[in-house]
C-alpha atoms as a PDB file:
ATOM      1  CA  UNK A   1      19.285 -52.320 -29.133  1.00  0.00           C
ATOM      2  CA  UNK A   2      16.776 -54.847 -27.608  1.00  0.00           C
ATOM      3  CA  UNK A   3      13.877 -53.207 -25.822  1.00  0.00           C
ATOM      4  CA  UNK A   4      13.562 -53.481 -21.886  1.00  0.00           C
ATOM      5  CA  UNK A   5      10.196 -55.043 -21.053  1.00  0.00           C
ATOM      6  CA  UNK A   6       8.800 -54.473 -17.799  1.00  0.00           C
ATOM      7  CA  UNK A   7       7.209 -57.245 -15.343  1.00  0.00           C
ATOM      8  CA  UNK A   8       4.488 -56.574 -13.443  1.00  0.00           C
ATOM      9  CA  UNK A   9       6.646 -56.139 -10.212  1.00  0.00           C
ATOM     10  CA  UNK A  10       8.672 -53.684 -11.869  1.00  0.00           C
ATOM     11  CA  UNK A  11       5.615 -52.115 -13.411  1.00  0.00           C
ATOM     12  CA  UNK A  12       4.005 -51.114  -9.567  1.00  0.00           C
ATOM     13  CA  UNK A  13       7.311 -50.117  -8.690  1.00  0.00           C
ATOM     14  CA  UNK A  14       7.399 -47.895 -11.619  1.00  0.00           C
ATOM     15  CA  UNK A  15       3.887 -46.825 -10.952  1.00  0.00           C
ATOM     16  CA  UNK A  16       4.598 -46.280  -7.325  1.00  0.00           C
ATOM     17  CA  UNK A  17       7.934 -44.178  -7.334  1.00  0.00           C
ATOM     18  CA  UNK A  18       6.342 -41.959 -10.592  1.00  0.00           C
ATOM     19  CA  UNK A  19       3.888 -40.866  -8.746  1.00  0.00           C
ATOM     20  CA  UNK A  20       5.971 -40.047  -5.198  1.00  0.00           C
ATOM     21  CA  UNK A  21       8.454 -37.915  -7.564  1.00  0.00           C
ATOM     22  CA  UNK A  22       6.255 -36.471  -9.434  1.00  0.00           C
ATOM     23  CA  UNK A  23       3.955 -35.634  -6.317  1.00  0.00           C
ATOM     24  CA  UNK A  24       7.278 -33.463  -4.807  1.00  0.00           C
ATOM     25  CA  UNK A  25       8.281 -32.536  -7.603  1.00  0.00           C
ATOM     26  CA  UNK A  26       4.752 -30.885  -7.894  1.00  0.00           C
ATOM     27  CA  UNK A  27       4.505 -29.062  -4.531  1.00  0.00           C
ATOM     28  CA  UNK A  28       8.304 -27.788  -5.140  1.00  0.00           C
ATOM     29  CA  UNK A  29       7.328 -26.273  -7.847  1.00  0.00           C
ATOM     30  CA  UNK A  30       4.238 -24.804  -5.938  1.00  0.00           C
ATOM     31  CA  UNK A  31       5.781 -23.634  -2.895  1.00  0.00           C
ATOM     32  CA  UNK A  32       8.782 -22.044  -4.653  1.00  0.00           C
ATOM     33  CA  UNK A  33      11.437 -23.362  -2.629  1.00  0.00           C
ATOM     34  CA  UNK A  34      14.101 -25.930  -2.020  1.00  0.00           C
ATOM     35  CA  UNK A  35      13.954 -28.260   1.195  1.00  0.00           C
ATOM     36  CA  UNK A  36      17.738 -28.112   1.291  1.00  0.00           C
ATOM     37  CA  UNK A  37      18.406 -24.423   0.557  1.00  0.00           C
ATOM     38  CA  UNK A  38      17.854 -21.653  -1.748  1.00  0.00           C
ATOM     39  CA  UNK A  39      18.456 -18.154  -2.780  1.00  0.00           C
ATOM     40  CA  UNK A  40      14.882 -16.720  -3.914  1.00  0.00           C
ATOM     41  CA  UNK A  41      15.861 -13.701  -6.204  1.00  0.00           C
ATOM     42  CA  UNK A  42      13.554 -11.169  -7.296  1.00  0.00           C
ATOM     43  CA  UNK A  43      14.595 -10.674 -11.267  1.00  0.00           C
ATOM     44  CA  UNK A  44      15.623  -7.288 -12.256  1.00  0.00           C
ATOM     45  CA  UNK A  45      13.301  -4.463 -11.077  1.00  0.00           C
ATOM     46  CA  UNK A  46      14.862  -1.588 -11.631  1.00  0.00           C
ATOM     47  CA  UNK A  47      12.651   0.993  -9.904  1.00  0.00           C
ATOM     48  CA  UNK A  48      13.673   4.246 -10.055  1.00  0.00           C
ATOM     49  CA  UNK A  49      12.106   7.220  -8.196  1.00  0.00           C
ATOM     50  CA  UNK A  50      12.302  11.166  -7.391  1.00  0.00           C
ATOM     51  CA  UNK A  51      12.879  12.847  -4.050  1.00  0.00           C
ATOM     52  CA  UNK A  52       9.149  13.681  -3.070  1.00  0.00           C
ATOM     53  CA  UNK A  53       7.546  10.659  -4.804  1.00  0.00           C
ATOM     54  CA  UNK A  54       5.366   7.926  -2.969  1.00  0.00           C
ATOM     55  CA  UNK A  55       7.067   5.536  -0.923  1.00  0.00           C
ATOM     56  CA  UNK A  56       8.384   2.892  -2.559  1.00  0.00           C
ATOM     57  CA  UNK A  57       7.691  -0.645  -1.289  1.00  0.00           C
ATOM     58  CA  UNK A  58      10.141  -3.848  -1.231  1.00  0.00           C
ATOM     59  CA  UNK A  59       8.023  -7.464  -0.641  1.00  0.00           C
ATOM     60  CA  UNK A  60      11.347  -9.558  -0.159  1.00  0.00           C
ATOM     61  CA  UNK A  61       9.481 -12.893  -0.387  1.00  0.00           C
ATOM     62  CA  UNK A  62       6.357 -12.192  -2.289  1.00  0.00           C
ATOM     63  CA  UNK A  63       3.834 -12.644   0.537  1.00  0.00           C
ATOM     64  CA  UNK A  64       0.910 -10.399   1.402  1.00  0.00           C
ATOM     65  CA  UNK A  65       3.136  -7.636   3.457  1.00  0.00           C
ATOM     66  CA  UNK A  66       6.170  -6.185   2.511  1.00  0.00           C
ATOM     67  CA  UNK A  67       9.096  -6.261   4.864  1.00  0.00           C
ATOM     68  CA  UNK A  68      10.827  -2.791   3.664  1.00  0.00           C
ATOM     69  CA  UNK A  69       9.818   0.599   1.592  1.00  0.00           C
ATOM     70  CA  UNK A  70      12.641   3.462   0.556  1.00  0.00           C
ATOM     71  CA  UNK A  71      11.186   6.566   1.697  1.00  0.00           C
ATOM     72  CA  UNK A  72      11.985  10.057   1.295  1.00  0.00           C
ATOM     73  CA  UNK A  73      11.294  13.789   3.013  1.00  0.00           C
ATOM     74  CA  UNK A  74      12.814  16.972   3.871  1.00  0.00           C
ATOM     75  CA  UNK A  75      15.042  18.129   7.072  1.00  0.00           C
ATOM     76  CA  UNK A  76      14.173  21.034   8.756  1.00  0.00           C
ATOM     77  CA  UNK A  77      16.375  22.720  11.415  1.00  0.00           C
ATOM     78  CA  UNK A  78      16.542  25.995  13.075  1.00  0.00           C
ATOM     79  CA  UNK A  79      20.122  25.889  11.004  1.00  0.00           C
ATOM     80  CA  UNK A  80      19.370  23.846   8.112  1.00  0.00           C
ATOM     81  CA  UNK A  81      17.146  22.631   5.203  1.00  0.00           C
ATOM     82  CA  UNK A  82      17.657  19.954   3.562  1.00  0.00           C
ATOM     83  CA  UNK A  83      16.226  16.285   1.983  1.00  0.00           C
ATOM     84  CA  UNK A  84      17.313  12.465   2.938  1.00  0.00           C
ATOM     85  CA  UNK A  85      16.741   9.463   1.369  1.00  0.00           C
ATOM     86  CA  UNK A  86      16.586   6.415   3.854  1.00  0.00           C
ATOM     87  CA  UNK A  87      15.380   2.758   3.939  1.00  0.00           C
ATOM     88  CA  UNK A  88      12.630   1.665   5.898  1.00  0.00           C
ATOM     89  CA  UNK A  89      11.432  -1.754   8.162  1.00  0.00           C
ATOM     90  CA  UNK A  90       7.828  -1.399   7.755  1.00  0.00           C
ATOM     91  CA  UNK A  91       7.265  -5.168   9.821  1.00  0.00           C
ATOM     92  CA  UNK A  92       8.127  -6.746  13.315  1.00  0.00           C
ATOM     93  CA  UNK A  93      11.662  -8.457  12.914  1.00  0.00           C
ATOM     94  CA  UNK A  94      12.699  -6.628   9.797  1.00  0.00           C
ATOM     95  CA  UNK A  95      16.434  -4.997  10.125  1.00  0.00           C
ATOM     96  CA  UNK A  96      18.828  -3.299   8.348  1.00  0.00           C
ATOM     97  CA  UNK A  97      22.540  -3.089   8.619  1.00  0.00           C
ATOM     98  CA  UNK A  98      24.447   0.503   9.372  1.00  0.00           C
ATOM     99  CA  UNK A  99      27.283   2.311  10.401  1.00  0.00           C
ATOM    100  CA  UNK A 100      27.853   5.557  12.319  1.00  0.00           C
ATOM    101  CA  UNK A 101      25.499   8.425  12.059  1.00  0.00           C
ATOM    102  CA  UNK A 102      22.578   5.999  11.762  1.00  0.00           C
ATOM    103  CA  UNK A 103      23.297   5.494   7.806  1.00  0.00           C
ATOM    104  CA  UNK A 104      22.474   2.125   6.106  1.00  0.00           C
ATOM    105  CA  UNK A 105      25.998   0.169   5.695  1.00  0.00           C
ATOM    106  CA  UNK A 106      27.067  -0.421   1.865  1.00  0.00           C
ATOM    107  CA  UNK A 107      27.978  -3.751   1.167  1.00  0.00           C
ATOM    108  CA  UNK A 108      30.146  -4.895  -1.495  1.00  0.00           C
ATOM    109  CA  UNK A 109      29.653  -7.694  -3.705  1.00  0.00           C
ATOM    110  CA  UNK A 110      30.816 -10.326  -2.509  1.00  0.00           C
ATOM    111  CA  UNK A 111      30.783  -9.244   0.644  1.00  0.00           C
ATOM    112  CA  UNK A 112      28.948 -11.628   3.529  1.00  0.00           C
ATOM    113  CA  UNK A 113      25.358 -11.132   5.149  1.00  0.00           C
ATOM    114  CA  UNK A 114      25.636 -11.187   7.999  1.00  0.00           C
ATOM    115  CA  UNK A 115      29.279 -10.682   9.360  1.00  0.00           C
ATOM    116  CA  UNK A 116      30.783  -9.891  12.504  1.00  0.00           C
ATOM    117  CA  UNK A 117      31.499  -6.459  12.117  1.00  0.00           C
ATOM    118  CA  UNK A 118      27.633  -5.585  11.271  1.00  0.00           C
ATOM    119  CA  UNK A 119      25.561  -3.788  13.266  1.00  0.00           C
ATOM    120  CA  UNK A 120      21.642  -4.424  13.093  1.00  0.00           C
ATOM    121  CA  UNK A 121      19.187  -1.417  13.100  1.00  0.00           C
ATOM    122  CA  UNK A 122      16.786  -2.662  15.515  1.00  0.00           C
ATOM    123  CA  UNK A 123      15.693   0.389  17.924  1.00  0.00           C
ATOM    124  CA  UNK A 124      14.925   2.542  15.362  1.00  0.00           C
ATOM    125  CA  UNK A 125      13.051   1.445  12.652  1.00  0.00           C
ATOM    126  CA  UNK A 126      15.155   3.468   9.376  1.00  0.00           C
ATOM    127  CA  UNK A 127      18.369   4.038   8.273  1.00  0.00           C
ATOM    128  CA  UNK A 128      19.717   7.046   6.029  1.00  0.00           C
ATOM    129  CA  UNK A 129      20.766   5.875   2.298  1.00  0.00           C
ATOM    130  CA  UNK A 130      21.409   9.401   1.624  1.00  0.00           C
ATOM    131  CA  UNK A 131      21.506  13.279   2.673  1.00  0.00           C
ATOM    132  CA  UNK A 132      21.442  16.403   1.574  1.00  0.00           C
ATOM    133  CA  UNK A 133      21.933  19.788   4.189  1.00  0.00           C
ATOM    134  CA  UNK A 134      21.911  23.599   3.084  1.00  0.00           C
ATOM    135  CA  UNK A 135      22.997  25.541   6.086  1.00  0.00           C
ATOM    136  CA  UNK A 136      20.675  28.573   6.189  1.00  0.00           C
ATOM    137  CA  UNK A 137      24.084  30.252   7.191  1.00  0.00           C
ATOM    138  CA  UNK A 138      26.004  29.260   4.028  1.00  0.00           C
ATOM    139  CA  UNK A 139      25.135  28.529  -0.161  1.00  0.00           C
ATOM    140  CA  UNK A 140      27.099  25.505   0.508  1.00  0.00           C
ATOM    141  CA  UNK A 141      25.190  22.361   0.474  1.00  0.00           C
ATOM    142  CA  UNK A 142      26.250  19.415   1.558  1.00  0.00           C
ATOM    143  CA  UNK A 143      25.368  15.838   0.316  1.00  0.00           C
ATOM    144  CA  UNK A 144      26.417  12.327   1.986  1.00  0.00           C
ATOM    145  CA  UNK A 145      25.598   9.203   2.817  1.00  0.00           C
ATOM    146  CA  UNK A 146      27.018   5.383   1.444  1.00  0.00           C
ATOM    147  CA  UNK A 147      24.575   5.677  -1.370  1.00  0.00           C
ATOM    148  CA  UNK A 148      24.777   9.320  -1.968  1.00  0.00           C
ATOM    149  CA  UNK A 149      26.108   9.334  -5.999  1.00  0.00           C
ATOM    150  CA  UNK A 150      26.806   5.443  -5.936  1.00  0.00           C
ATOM    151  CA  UNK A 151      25.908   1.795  -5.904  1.00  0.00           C
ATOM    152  CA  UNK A 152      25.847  -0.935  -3.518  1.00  0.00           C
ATOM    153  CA  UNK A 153      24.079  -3.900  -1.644  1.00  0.00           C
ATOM    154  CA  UNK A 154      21.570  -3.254   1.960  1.00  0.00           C
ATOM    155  CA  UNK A 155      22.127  -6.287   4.026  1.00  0.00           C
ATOM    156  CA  UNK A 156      19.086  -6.787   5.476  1.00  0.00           C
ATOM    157  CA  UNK A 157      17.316  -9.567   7.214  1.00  0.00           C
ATOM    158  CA  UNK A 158      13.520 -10.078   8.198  1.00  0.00           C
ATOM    159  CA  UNK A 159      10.957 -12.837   9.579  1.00  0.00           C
ATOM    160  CA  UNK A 160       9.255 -15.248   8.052  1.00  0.00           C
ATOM    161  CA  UNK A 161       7.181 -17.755  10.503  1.00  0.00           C
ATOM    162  CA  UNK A 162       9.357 -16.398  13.186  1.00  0.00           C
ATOM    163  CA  UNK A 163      12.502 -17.147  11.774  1.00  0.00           C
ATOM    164  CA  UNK A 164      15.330 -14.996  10.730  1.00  0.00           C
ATOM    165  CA  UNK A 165      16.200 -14.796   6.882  1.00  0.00           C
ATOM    166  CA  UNK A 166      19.293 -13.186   5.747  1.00  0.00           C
ATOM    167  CA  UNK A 167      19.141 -10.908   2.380  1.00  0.00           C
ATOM    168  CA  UNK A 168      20.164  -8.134   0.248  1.00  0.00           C
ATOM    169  CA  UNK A 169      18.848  -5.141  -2.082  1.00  0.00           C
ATOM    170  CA  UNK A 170      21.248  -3.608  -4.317  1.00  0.00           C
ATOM    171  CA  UNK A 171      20.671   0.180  -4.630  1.00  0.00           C
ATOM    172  CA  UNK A 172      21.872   3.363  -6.501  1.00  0.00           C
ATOM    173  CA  UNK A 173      21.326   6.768  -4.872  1.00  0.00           C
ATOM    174  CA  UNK A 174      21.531   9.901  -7.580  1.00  0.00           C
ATOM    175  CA  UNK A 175      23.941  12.752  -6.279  1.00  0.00           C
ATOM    176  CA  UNK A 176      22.164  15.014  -3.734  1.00  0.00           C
ATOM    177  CA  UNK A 177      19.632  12.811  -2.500  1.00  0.00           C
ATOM    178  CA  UNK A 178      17.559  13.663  -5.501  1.00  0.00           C
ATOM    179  CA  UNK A 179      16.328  10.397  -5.504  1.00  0.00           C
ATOM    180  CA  UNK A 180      17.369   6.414  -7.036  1.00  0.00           C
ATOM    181  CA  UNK A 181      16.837   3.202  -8.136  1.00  0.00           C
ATOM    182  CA  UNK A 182      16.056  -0.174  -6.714  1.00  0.00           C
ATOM    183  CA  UNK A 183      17.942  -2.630  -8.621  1.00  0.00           C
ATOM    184  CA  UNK A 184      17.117  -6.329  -7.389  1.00  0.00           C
ATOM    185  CA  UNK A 185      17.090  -8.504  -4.146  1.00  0.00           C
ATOM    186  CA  UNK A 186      17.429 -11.442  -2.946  1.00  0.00           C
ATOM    187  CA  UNK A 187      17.319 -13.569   0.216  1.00  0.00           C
ATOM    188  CA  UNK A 188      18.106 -16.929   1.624  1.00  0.00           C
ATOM    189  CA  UNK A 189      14.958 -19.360   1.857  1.00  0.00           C
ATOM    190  CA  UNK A 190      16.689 -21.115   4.957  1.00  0.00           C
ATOM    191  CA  UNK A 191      16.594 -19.828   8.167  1.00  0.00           C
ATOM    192  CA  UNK A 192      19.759 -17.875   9.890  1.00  0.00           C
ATOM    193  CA  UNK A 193      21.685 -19.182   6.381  1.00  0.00           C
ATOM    194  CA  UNK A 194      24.387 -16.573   5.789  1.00  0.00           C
ATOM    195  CA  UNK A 195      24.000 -15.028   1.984  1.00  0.00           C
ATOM    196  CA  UNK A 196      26.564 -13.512  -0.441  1.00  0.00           C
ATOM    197  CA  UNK A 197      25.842  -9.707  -1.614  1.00  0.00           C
ATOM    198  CA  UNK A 198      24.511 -10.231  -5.129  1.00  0.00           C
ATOM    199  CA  UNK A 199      24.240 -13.748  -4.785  1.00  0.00           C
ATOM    200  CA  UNK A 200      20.912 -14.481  -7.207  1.00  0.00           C
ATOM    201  CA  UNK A 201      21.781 -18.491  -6.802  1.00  0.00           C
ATOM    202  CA  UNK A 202      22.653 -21.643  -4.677  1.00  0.00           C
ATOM    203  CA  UNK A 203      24.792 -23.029  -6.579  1.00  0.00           C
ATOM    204  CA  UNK A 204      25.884 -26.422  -6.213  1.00  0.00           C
ATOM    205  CA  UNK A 205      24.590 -29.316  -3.911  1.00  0.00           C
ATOM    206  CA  UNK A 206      24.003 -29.103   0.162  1.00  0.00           C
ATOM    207  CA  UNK A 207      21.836 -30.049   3.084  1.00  0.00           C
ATOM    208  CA  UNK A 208      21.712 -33.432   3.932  1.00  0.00           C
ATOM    209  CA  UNK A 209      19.542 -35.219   0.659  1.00  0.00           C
ATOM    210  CA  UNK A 210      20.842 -38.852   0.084  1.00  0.00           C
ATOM    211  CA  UNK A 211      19.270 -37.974  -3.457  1.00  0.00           C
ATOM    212  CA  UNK A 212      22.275 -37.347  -6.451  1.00  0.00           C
ATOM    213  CA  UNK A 213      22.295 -33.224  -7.168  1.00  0.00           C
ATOM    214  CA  UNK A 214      22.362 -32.709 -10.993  1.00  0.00           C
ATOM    215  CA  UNK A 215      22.639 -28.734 -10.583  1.00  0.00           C
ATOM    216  CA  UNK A 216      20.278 -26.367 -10.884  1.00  0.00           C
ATOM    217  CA  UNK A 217      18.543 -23.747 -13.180  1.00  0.00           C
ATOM    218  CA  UNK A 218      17.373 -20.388 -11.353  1.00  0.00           C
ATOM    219  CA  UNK A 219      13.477 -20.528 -12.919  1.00  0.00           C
ATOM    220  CA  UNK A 220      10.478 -17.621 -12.344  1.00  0.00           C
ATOM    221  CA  UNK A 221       8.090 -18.641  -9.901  1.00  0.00           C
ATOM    222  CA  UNK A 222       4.432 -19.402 -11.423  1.00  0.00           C
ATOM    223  CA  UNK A 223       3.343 -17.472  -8.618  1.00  0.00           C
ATOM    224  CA  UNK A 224       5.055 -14.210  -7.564  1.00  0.00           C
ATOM    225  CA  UNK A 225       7.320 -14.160 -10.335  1.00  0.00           C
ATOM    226  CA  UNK A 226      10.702 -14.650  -8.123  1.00  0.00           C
ATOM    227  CA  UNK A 227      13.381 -16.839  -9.571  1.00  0.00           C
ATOM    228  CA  UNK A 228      13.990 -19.334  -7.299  1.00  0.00           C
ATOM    229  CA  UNK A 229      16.572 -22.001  -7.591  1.00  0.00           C
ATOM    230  CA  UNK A 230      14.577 -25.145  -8.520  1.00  0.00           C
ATOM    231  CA  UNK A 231      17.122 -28.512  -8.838  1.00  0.00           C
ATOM    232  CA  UNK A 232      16.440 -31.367 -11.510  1.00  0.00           C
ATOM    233  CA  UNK A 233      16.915 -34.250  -8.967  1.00  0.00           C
ATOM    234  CA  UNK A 234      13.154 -35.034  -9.382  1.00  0.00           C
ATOM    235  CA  UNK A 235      12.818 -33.890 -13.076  1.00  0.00           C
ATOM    236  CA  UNK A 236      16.123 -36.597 -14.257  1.00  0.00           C
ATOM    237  CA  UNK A 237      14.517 -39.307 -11.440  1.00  0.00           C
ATOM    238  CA  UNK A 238      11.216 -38.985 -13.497  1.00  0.00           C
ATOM    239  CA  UNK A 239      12.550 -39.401 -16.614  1.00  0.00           C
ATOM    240  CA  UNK A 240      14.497 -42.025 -15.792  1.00  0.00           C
ATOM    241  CA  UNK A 241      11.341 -44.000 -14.826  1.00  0.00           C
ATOM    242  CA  UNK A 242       9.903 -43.392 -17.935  1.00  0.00           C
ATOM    243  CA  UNK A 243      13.089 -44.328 -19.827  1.00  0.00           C
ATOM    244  CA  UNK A 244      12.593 -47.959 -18.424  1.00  0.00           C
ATOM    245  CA  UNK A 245       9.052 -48.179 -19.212  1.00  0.00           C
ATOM    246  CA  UNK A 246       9.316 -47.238 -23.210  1.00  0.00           C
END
């Protein structure tokens, strides 16, 4: 196969469209995003916890506050005792989806964030994952809530820069609100962009790039450690390039 020389016109070309790939592909890679769209997903954190432990903390997109905590406490009535388990918005903007009876709504998977029949907890800051009530008139206790004894998504969305981002953090409450585990999460990197429950990647091309999209691979970020869905436009441009020069 005869080898392609280059002239020196195609060499500053070569020299000049190197360096603008390689330049984004660069500061992609360093801001751990997408300009067209991305799901940033957290990698498997499995945190599991007891009723009276600390409050656990959820930092949705790796920054310097965290948007959301599970927290934990007892109920006390003049007719009951008792312990709840219940999700937290711990910043301005941060919301949570419920139902009736002010307890967090279980998604499924699958399921769309948002949707029209979802309901945004935004006057009161917390909504219950989980309850448990011992009458002081009875032995019988009582223990409910979505994620009382089973597993599901939170849709939740929060701020970042002033915009709205929609997410998700799958969760499984123990029986009894004796406590549970904080699987993963995820959320969409582009504003007021609608996300799948359990969705962990884009998938496919979007946005309005003239560029080809060669896929994807869902990558840990150098930084905070999310996985982040980084395309190979730039990397196959690149190479490419180089291809012509050898």
């Amino acid at each position: 196969m005869k080898k392609r020389t280059l002239k020196k016109s195609d060499k500053s070309i070569f020299s000049h469209d190197l360096a603008r790939y390689s330049a984004t592909a660069g500061m992609l890679l360093s801001a751990g995003a997408v300009a067209n769209g991305a799901i940033v997903y957290s990698g498997a954190k499995n945190i599991s916890f007891n009723h009276g432990d600390a409050r656990v903390p959820i930092n949705m997109d790796g920054g310097s506050v965290y948007q959301f905590s599970i927290d934990n406490g007892g109920i006390y009535f003049a007719s009951a005792l008792g312990s709840w388990i219940a999700i937290v918005d711990n910043t301005s903007g941060a919301n949570v989806a419920y139902v009736s009876s002010s307890s967090a709504q279980k998604v499924p998977a699958g399921g769309s964030i948002p949707s029209a029949s979802m309901n945004w907890r935004t006057s009161i800051s917390w909504a219950y994952l989980s309850k448990r009530v011992l009458p002081t008139s009875t032995s019988t206790t009582y223990s409910y809530g979505n994620f009382n004894g089973s597993k599901g998504y939170i849709a939740v969305k929060f701020q970042i820069a002033g915009n709205n981002h929609y997410g998700w953090i799958q969760y499984e409450g123990n029986g009894g609100a004796s406590g549970g585990t904080i699987i993963d999460w995820a959320y969409e990197d582009q504003p007021d962009t609608p996300i799948t429950a359990g969705q962990t990647s884009s998938g496919g091309g979007g946005g309005g790039d003239d560029e080809e999209d060669d896929g994807g691979t869902t990558t840990p970020h150098p930084v905070t450690g999310n996985s982040t869905q980084y395309f190979n436009t730039w990397r196959s441009r690149i190479e490419q390039l180089i291809g012509q020069q050898q």
